[in-house]
N, C-alpha and C. Protein backbone atom coordinates (compact mmCIF):
# COMPACT_ATOMS: atom_id res chain seq x y z
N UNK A 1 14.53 -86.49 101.81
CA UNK A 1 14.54 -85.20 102.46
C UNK A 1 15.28 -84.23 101.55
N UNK A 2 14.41 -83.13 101.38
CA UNK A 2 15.48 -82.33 100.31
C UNK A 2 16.21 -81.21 101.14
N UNK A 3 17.06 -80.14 100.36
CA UNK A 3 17.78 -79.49 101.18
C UNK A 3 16.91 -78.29 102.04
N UNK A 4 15.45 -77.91 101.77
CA UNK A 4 14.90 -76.88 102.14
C UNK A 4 14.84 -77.53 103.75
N UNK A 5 13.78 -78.90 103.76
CA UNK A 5 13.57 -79.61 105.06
C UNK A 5 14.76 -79.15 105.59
N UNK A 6 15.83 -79.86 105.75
CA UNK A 6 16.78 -80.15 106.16
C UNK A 6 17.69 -78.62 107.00
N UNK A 7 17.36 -77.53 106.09
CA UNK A 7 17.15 -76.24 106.74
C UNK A 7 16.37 -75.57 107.80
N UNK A 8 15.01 -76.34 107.32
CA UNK A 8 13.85 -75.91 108.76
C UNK A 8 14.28 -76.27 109.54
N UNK A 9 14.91 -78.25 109.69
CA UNK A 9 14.92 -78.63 110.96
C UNK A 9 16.08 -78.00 111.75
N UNK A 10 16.78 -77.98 111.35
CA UNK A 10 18.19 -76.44 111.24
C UNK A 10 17.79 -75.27 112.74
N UNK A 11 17.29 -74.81 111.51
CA UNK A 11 16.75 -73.59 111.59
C UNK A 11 15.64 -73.89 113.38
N UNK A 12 14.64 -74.86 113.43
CA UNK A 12 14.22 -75.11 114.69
C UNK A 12 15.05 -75.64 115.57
N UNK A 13 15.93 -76.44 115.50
CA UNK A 13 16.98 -76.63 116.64
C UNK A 13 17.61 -75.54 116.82
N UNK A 14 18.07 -74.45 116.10
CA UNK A 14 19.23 -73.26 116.49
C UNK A 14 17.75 -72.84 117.58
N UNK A 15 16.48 -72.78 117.20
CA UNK A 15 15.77 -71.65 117.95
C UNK A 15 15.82 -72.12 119.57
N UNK A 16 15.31 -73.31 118.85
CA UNK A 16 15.27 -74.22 120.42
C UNK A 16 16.32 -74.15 121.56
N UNK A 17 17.73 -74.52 120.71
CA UNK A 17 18.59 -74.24 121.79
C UNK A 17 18.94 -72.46 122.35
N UNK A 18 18.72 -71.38 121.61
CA UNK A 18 18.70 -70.50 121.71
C UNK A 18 17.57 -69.89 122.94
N UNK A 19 16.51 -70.88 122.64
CA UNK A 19 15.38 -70.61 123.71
C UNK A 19 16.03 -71.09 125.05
N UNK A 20 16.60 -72.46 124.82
CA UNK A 20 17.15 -72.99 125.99
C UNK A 20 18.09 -72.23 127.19
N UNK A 21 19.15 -71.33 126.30
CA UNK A 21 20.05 -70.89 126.41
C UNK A 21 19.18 -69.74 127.59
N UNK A 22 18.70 -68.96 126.80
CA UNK A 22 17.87 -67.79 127.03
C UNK A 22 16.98 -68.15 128.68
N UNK A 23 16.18 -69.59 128.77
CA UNK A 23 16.36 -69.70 130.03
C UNK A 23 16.99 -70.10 131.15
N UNK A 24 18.19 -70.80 130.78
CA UNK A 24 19.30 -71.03 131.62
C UNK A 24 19.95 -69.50 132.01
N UNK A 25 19.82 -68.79 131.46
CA UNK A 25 20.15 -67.33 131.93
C UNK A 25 19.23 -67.17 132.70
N UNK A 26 18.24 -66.72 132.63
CA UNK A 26 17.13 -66.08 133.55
C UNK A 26 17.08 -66.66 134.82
N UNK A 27 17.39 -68.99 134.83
CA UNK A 27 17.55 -69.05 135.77
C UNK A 27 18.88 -68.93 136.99
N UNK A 28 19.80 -68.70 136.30
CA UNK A 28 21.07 -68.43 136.94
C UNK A 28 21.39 -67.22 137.75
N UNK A 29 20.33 -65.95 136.88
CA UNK A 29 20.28 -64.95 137.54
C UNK A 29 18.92 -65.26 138.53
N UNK A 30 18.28 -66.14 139.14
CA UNK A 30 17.50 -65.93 140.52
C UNK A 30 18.33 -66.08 141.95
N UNK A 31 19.62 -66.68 142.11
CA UNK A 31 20.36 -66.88 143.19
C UNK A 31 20.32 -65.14 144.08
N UNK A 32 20.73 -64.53 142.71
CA UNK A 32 20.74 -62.65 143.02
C UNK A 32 19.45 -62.10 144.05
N UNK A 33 18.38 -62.70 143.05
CA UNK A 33 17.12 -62.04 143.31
C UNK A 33 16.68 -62.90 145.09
N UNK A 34 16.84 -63.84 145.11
CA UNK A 34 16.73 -64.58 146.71
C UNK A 34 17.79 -64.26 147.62
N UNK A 35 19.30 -63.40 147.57
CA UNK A 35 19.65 -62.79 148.25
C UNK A 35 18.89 -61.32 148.32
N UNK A 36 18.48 -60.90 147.08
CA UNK A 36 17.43 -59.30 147.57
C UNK A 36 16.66 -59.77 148.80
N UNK A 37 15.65 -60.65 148.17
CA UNK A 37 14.52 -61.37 149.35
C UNK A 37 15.11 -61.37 150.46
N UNK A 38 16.17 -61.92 150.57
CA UNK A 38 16.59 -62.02 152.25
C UNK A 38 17.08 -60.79 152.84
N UNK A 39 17.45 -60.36 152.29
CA UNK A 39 17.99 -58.63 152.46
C UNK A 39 16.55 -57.79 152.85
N UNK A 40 15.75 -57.97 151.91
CA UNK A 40 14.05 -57.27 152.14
C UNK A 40 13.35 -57.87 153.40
N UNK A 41 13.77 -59.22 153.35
CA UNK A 41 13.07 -59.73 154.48
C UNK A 41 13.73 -59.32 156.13
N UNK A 42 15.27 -58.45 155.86
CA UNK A 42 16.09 -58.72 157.02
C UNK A 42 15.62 -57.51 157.19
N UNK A 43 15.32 -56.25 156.23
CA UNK A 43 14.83 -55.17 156.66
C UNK A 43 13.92 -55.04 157.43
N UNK A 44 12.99 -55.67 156.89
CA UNK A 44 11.41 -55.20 157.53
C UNK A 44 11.46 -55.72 158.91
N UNK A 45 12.65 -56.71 159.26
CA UNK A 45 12.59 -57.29 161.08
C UNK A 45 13.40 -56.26 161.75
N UNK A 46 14.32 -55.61 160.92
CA UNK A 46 15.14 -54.82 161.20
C UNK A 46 13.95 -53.52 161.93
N UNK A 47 13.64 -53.22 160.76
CA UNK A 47 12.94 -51.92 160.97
C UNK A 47 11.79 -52.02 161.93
N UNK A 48 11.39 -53.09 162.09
CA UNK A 48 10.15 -53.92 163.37
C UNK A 48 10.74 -53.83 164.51
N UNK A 49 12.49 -53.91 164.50
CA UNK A 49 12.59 -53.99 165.71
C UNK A 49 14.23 -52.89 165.75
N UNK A 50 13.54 -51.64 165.41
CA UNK A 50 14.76 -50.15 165.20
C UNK A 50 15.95 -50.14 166.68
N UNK A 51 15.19 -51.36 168.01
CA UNK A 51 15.95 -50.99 169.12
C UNK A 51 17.04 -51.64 169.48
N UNK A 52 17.13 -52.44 168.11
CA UNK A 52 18.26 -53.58 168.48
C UNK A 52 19.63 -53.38 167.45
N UNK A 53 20.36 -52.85 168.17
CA UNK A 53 21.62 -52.30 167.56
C UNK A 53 22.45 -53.41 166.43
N UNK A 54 22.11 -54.79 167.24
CA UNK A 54 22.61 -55.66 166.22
C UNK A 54 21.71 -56.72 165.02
N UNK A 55 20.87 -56.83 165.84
CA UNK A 55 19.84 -56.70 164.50
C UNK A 55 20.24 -55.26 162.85
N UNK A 56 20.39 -53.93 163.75
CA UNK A 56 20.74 -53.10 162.90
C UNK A 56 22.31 -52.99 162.18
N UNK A 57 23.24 -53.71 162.65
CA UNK A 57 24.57 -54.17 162.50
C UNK A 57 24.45 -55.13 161.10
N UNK A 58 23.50 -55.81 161.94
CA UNK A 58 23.21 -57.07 160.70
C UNK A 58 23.00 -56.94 159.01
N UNK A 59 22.22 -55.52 159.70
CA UNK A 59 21.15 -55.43 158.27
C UNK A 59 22.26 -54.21 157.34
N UNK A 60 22.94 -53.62 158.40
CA UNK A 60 23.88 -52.70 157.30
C UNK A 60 24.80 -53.84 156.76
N UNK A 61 25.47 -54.59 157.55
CA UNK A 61 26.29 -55.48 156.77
C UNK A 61 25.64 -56.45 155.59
N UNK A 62 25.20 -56.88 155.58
CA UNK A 62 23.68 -57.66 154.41
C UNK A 62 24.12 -56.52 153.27
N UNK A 63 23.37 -55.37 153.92
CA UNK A 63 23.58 -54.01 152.46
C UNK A 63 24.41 -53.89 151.94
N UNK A 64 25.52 -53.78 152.69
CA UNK A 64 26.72 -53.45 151.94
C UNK A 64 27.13 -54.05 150.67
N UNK A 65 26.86 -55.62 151.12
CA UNK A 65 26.68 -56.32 149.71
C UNK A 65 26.17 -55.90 148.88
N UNK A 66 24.75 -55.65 149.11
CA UNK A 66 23.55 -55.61 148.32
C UNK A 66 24.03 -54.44 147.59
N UNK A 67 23.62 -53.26 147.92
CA UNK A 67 23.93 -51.94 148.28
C UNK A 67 24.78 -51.23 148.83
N UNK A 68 25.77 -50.59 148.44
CA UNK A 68 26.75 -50.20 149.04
C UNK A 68 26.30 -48.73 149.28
N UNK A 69 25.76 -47.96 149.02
CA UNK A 69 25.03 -46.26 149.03
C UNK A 69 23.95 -46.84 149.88
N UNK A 70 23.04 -47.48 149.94
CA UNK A 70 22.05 -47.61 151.14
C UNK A 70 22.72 -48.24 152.49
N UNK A 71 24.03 -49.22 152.49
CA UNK A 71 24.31 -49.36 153.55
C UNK A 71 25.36 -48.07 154.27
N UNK A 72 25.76 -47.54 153.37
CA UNK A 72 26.67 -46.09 154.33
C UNK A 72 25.54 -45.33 154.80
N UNK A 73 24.44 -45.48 154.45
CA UNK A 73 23.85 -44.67 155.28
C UNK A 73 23.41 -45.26 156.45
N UNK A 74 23.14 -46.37 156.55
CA UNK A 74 22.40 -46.82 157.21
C UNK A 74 23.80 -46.79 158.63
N UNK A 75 24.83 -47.40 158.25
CA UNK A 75 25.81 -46.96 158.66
C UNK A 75 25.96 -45.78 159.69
N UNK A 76 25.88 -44.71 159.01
CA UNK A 76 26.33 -43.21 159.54
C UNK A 76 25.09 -43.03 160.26
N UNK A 77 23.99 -43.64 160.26
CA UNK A 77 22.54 -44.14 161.10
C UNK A 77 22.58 -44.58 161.99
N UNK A 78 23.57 -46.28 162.30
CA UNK A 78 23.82 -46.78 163.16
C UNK A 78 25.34 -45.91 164.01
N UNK A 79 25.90 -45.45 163.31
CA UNK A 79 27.05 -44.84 164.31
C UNK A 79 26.78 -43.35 165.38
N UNK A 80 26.02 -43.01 165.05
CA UNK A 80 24.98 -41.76 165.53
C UNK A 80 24.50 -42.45 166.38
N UNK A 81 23.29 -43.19 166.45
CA UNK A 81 22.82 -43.74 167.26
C UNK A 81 23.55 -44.64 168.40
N UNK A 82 23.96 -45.38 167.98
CA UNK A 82 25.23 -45.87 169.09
C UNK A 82 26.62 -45.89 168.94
N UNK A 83 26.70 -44.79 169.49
CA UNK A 83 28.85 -44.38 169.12
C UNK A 83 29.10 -45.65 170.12
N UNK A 84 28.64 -46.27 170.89
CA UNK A 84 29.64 -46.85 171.73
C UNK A 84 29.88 -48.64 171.25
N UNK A 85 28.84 -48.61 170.31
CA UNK A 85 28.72 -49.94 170.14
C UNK A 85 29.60 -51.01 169.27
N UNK A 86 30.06 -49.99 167.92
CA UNK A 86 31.21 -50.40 166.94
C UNK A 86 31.61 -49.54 167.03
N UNK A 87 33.06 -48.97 167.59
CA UNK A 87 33.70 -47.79 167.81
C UNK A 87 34.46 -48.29 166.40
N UNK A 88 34.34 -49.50 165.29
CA UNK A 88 35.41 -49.33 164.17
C UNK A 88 34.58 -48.67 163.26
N UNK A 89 33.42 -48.20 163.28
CA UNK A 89 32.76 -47.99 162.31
C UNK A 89 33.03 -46.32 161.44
N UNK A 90 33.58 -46.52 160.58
CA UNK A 90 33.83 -45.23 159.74
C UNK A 90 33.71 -45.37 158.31
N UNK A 91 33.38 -44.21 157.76
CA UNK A 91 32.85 -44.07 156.15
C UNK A 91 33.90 -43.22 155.85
């Protein structure tokens, strides 16, 4: 084996593990993307069913995580609509 080989094979393991690397990232960041999903999915029951104060409780708290600017609103949404229901609720 001379020294050029001995470089390729080098040279293809750095890529390889580099590739590796590259998808162990991508998959570490899906945990994120399946809390969006559940958040998207909590909306649309949310918004299916606008008459249920805690259903709507639910879904601002979810946001807040998610979203902290979409859940104050949703927030100052739910406190309008029912002052009597979380009297702690303030922005």
């Amino acid at each position: 084996m001379t020294l050029r080989t001995s470089h390729r094979r080098c040279a293809r393991r750095i890529g390889c593990l580099a590739a590796a690397g590259l998808l162990l990232g991508v998959a570490a960041s899906q945990p994120v993307r399946a809390e969006d999903d559940a958040v998207a999915r909590l909306r649309a029951v949310a918004d299916a069913h606008s008459d249920d104060p805690d259903l709507q409780w639910a879904l601002a708290m979810a946001e807040a995580e998610a979203d902290p600017a979409a859940a104050a609103d949703r927030l100052d949404a739910y406190a309008a609509r029912w002052p009597d229901r979380r009297s702690g609720v303030w922005l």
